[in-house]
PDB file of N, CA and C in Angstrom:
ATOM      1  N   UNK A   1      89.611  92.621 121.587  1.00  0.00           N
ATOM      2  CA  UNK A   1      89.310  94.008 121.349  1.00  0.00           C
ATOM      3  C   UNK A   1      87.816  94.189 121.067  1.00  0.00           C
ATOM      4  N   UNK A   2      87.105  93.918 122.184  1.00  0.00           N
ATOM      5  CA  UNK A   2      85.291  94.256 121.488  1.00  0.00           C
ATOM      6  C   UNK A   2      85.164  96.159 121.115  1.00  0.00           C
ATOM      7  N   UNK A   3      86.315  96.780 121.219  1.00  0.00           N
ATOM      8  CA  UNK A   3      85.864  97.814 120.947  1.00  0.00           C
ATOM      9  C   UNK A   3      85.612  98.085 119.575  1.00  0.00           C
ATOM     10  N   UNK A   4      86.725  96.941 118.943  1.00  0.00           N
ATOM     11  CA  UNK A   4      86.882  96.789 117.246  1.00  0.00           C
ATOM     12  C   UNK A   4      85.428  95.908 116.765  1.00  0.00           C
ATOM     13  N   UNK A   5      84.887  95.372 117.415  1.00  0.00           N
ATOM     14  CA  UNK A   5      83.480  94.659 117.124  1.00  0.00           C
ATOM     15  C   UNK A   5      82.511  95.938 116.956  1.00  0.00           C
ATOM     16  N   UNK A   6      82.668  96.486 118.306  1.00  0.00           N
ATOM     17  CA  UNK A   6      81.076  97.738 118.328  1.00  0.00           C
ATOM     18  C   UNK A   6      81.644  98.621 117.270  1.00  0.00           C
ATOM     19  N   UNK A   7      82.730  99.045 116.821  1.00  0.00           N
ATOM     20  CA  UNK A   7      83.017  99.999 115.827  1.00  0.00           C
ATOM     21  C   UNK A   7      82.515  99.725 114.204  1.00  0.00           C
ATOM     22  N   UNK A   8      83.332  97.577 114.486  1.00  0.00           N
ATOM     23  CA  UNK A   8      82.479  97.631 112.784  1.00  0.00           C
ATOM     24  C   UNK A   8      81.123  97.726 112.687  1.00  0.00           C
ATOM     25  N   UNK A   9      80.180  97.150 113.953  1.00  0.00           N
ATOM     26  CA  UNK A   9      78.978  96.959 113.728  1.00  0.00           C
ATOM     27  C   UNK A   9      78.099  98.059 113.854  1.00  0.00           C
ATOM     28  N   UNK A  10      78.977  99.318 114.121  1.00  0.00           N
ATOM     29  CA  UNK A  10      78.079 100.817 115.031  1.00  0.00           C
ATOM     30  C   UNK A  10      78.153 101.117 113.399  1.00  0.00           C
ATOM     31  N   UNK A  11      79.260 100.885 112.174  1.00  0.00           N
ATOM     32  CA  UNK A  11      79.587 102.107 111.335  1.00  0.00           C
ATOM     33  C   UNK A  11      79.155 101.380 109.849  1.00  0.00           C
ATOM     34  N   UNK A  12      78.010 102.118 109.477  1.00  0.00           N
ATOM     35  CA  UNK A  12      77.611 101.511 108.084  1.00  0.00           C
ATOM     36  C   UNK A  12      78.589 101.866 106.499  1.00  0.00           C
ATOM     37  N   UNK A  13      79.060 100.619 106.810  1.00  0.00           N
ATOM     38  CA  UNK A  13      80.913 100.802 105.896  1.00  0.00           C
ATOM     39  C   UNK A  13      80.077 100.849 104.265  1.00  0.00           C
ATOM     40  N   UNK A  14      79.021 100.024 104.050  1.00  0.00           N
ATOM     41  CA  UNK A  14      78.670 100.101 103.206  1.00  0.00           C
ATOM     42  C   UNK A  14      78.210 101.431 102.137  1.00  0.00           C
ATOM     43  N   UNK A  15      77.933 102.179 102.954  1.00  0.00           N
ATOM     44  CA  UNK A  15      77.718 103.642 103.012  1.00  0.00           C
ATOM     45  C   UNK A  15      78.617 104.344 102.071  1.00  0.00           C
ATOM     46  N   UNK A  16      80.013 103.794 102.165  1.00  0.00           N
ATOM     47  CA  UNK A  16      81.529 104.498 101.705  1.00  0.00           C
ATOM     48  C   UNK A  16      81.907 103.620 100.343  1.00  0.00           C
ATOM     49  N   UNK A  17      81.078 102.566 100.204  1.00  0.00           N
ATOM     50  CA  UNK A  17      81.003 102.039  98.569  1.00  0.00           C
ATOM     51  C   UNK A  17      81.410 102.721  97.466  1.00  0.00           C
ATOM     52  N   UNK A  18      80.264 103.597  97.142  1.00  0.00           N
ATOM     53  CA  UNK A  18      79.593 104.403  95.728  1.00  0.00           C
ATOM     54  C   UNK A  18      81.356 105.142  95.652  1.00  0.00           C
ATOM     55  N   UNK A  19      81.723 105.731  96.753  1.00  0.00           N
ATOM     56  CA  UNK A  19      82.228 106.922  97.075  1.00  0.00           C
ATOM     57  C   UNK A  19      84.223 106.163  96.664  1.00  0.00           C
ATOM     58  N   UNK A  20      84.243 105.127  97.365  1.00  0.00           N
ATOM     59  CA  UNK A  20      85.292 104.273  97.271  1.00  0.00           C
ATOM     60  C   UNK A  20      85.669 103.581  95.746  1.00  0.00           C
ATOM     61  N   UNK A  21      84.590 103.215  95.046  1.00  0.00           N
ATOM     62  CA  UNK A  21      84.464 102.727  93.949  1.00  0.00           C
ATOM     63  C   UNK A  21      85.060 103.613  93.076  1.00  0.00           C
ATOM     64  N   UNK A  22      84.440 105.020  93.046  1.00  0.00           N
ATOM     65  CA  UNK A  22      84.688 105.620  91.994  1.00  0.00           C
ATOM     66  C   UNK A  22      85.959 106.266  91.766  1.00  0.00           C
ATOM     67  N   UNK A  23      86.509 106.081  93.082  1.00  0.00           N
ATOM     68  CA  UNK A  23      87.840 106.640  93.254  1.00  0.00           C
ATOM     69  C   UNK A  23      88.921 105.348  93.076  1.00  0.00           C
ATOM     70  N   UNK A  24      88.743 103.886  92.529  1.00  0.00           N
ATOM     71  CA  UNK A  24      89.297 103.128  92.645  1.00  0.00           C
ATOM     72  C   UNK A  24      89.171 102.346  91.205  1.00  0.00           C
ATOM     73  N   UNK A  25      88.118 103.383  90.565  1.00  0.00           N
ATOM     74  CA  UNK A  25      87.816 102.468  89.237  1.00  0.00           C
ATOM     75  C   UNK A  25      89.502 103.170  87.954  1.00  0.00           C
ATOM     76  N   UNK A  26      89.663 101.874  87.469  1.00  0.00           N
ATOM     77  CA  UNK A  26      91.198 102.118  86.320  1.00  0.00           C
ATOM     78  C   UNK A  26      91.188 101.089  85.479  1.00  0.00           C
ATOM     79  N   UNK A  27      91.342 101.220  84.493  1.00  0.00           N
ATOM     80  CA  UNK A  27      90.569 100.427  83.353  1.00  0.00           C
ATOM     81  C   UNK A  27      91.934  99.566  83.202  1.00  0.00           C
ATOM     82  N   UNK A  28      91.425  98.014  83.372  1.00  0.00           N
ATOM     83  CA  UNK A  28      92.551  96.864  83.476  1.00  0.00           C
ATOM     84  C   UNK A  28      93.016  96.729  81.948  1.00  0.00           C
ATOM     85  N   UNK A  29      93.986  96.775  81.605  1.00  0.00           N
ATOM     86  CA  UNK A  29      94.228  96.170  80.029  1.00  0.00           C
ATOM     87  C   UNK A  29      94.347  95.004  79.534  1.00  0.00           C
ATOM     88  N   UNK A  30      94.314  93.650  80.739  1.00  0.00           N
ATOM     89  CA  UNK A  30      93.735  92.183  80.342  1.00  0.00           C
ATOM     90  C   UNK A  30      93.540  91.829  81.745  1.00  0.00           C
ATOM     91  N   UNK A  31      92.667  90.831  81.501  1.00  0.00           N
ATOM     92  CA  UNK A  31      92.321  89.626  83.088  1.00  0.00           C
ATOM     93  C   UNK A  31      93.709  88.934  83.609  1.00  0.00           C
ATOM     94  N   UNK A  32      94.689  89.576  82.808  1.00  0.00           N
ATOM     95  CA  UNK A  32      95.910  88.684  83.273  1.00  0.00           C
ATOM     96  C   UNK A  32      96.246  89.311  85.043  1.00  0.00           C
ATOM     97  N   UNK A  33      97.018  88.633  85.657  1.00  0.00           N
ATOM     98  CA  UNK A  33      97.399  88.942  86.797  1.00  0.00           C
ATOM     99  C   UNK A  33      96.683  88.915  88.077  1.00  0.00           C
ATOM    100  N   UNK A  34      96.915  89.107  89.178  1.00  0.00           N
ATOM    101  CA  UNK A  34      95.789  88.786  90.678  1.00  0.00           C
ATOM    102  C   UNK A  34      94.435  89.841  90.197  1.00  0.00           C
ATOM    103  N   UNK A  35      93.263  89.523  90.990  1.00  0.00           N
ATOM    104  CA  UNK A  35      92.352  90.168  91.024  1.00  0.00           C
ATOM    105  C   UNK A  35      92.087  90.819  91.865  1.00  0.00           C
ATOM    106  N   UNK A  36      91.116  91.976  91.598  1.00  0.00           N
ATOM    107  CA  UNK A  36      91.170  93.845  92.356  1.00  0.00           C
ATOM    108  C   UNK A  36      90.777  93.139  93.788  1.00  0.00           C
ATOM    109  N   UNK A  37      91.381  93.727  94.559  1.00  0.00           N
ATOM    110  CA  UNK A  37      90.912  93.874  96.142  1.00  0.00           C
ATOM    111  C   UNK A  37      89.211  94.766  96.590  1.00  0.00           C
ATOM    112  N   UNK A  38      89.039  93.997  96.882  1.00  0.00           N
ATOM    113  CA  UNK A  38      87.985  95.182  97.494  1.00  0.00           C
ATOM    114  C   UNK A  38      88.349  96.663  98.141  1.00  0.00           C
ATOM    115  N   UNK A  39      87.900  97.366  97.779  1.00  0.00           N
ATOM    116  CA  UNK A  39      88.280  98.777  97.791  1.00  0.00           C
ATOM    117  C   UNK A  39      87.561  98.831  99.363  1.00  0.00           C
ATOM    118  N   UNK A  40      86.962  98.365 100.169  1.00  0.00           N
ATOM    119  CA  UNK A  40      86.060  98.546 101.334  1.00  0.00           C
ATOM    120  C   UNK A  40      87.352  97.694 102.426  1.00  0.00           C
ATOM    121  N   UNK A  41      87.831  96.863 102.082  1.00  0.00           N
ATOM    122  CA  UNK A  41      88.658  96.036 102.603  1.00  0.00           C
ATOM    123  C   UNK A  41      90.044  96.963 102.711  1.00  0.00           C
ATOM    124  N   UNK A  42      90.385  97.706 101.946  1.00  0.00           N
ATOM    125  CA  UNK A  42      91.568  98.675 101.838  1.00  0.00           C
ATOM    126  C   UNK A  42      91.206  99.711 103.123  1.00  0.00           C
ATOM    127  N   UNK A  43      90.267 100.244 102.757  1.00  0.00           N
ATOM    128  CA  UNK A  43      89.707 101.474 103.049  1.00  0.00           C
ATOM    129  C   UNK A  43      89.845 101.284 105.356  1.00  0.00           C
ATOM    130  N   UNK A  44      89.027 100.021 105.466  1.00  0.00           N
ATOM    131  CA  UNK A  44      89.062  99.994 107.046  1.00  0.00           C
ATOM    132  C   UNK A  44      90.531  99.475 107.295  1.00  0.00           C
ATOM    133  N   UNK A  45      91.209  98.654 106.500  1.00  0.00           N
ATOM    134  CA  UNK A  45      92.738  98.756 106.738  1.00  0.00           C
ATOM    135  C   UNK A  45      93.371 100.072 107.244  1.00  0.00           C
ATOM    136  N   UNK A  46      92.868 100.666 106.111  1.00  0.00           N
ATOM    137  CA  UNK A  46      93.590 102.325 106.534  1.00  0.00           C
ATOM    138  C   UNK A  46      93.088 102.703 107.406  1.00  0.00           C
ATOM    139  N   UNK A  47      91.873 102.466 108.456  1.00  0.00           N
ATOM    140  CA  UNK A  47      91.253 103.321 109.179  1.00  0.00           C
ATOM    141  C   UNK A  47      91.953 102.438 110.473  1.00  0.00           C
ATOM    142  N   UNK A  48      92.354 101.609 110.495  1.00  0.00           N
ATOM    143  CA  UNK A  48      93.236 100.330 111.323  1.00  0.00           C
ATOM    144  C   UNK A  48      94.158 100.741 111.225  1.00  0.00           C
ATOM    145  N   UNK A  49      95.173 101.435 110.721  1.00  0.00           N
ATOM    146  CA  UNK A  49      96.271 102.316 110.263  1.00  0.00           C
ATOM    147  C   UNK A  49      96.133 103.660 110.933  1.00  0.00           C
ATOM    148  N   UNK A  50      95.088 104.237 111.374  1.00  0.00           N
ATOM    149  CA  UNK A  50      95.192 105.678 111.697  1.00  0.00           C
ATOM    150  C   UNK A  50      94.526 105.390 113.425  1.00  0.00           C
ATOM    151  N   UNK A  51      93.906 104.249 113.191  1.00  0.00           N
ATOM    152  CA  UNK A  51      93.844 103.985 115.185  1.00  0.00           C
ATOM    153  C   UNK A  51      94.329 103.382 116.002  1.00  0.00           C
ATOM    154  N   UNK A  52      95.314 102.800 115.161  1.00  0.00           N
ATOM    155  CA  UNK A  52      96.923 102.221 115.893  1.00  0.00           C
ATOM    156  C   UNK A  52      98.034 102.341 115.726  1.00  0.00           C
ATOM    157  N   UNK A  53      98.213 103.913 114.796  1.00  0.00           N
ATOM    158  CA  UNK A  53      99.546 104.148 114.547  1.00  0.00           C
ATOM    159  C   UNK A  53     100.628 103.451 114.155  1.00  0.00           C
ATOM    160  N   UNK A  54     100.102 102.593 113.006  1.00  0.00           N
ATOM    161  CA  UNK A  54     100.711 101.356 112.458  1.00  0.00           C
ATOM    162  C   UNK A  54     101.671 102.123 111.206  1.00  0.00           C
ATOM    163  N   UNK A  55     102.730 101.934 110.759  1.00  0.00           N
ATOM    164  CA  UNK A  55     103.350 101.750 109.308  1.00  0.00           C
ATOM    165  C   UNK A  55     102.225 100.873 108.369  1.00  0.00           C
ATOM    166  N   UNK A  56     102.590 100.889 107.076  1.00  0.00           N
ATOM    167  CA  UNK A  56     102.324  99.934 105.707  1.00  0.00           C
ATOM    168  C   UNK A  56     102.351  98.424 106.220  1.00  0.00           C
ATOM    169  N   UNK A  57     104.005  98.182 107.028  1.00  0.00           N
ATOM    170  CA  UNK A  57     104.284  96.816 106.902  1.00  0.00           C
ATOM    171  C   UNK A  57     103.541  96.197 108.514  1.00  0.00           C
ATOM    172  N   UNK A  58     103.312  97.114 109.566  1.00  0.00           N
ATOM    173  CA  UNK A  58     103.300  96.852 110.682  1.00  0.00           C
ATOM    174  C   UNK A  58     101.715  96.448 110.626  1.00  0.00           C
ATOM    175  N   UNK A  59     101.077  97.521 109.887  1.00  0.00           N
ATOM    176  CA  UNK A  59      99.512  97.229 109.303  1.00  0.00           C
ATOM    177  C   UNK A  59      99.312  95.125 108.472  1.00  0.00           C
ATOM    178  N   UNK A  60      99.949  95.343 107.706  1.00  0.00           N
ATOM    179  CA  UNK A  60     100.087  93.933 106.979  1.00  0.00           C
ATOM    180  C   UNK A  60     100.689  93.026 107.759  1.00  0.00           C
ATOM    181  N   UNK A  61     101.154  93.009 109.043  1.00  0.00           N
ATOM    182  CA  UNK A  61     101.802  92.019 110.000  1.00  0.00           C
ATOM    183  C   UNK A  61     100.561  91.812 111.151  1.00  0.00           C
ATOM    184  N   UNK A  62     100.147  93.250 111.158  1.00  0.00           N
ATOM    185  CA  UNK A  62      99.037  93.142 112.346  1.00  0.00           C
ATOM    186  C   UNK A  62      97.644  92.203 112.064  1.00  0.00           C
ATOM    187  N   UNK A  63      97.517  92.447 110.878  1.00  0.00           N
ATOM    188  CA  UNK A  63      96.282  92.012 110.321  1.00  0.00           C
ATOM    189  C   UNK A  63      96.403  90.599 109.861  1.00  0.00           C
ATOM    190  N   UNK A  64      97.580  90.324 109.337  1.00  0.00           N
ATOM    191  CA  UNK A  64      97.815  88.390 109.656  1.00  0.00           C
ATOM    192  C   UNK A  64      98.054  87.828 111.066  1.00  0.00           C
ATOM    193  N   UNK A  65      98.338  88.600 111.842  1.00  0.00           N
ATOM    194  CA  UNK A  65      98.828  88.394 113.274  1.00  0.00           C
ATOM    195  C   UNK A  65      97.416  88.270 113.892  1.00  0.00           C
ATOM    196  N   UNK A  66      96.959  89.158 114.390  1.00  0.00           N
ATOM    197  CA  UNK A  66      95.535  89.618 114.998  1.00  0.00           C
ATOM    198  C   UNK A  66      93.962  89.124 114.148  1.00  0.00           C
ATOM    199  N   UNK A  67      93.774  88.031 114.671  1.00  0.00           N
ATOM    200  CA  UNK A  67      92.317  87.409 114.305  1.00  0.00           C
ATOM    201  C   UNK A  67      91.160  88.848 114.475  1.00  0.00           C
ATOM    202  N   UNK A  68      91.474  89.608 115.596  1.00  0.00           N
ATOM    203  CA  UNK A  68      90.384  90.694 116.052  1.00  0.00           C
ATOM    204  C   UNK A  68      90.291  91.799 114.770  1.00  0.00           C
ATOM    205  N   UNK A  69      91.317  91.962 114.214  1.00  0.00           N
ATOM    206  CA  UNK A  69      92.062  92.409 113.117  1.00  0.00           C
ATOM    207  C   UNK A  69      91.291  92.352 111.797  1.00  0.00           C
ATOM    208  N   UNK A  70      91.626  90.976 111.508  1.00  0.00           N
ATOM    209  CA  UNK A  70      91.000  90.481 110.527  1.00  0.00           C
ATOM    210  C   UNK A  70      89.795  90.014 110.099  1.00  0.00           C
ATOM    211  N   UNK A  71      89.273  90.243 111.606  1.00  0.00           N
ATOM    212  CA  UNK A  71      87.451  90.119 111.602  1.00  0.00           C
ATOM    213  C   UNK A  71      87.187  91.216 110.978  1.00  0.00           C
ATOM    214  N   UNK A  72      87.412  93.094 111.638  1.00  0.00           N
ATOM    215  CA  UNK A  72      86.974  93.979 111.377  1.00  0.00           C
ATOM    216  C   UNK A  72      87.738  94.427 109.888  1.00  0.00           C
ATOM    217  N   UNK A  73      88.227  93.802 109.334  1.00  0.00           N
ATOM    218  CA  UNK A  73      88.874  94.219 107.621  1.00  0.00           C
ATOM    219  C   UNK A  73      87.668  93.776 107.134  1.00  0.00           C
ATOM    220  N   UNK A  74      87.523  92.424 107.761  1.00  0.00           N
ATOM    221  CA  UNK A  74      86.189  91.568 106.589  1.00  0.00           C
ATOM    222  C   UNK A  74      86.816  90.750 106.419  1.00  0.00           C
ATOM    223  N   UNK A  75      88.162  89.896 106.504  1.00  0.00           N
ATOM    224  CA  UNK A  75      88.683  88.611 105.950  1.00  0.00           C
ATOM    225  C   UNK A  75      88.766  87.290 106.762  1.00  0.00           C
ATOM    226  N   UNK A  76      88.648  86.806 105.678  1.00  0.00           N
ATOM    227  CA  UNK A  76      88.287  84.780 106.605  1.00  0.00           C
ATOM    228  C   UNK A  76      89.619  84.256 106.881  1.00  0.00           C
ATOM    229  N   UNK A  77      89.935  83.540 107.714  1.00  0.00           N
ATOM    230  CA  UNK A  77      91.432  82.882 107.824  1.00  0.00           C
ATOM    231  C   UNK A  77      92.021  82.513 106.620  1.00  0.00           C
ATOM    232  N   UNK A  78      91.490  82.095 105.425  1.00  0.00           N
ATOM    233  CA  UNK A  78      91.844  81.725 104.398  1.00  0.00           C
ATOM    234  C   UNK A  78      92.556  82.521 103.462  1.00  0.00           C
ATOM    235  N   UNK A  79      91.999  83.671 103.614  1.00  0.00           N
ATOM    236  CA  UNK A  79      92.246  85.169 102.729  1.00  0.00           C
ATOM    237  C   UNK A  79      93.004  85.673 102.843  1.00  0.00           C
ATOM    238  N   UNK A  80      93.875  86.081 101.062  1.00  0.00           N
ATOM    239  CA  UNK A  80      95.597  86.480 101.620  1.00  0.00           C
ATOM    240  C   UNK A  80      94.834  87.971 101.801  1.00  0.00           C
ATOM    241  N   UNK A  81      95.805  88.675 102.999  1.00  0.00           N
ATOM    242  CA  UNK A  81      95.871  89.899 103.329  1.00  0.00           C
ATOM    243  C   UNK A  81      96.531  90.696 102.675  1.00  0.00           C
ATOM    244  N   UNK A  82      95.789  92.246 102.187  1.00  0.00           N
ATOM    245  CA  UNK A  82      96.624  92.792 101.265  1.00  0.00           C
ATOM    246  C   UNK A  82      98.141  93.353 101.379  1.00  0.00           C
ATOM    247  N   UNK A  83      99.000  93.739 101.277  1.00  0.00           N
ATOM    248  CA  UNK A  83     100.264  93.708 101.145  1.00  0.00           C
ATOM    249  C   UNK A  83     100.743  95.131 101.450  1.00  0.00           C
ATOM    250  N   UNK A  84     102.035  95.386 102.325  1.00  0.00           N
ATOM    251  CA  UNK A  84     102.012  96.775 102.703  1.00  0.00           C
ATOM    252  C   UNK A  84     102.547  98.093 101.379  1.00  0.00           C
ATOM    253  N   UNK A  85     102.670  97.238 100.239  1.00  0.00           N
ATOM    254  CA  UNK A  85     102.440  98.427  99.103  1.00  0.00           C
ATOM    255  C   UNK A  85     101.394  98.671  98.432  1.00  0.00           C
ATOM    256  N   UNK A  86     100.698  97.325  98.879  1.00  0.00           N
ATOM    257  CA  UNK A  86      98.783  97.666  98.215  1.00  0.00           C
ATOM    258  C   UNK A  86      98.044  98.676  99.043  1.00  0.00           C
ATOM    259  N   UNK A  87      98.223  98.877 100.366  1.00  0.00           N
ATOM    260  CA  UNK A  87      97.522  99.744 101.261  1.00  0.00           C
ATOM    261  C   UNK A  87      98.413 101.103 100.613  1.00  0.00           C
ATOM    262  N   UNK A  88      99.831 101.399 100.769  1.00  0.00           N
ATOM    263  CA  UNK A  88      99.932 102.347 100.111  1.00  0.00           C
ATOM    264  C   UNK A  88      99.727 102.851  98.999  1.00  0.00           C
ATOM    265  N   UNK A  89      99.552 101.978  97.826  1.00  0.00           N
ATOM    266  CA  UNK A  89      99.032 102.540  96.802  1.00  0.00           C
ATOM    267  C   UNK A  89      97.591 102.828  96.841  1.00  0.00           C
ATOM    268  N   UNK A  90      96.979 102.310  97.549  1.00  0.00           N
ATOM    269  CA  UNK A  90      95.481 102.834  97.682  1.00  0.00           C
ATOM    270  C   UNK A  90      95.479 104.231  98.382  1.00  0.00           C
ATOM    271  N   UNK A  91      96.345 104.335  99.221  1.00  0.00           N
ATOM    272  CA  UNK A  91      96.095 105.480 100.203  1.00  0.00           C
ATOM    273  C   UNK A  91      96.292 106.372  99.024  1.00  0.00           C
ATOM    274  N   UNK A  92      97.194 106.569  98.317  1.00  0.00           N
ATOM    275  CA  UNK A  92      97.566 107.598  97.599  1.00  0.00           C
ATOM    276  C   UNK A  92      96.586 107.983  96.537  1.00  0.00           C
TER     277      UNK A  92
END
């Protein structure tokens, strides 16, 4: 899919930080449990979600499935992919 290459590299994601952050900040009540996802990593999920007419779970299958996928999220082969109730709770 080089169209998913020229898209991440045409669109300055960084841009949607400040804006993403502040809408994602919730005050943890201990370090216990997994640690926060990147809110930038959610965010082009969802936008991977609205240009392939994916579900929650079909999104979280595609994106372990599809290397092309998981380039344009931002994640390394190593990296668990977030989970199809983490994308929905972000969306919301």
């Amino acid at each position: 899919m080089p169209v998913l290459k020229s898209l991440a590299d045409s669109i300055p994601w960084e841009s949607f930080r400040p804006l993403l952050d502040k809408g994602y900040e919730h005050e943890r009540k201990s370090n216990a449990g997994r640690k926060r996802i990147d809110p930038l990593i959610l965010f082009k999920m969802l936008v991977l979600q609205q240009l392939f007419n994916l579900s929650d779970e079909e999104l979280e299958f595609q994106v372990n499935d599809r290397r092309s996928l998981e380039e344009f999220v931002g994640l390394g082969v190593m990296t668990s992919i977030p989970d199809a109730t983490t994308v929905a709770f972000f969306r919301e």
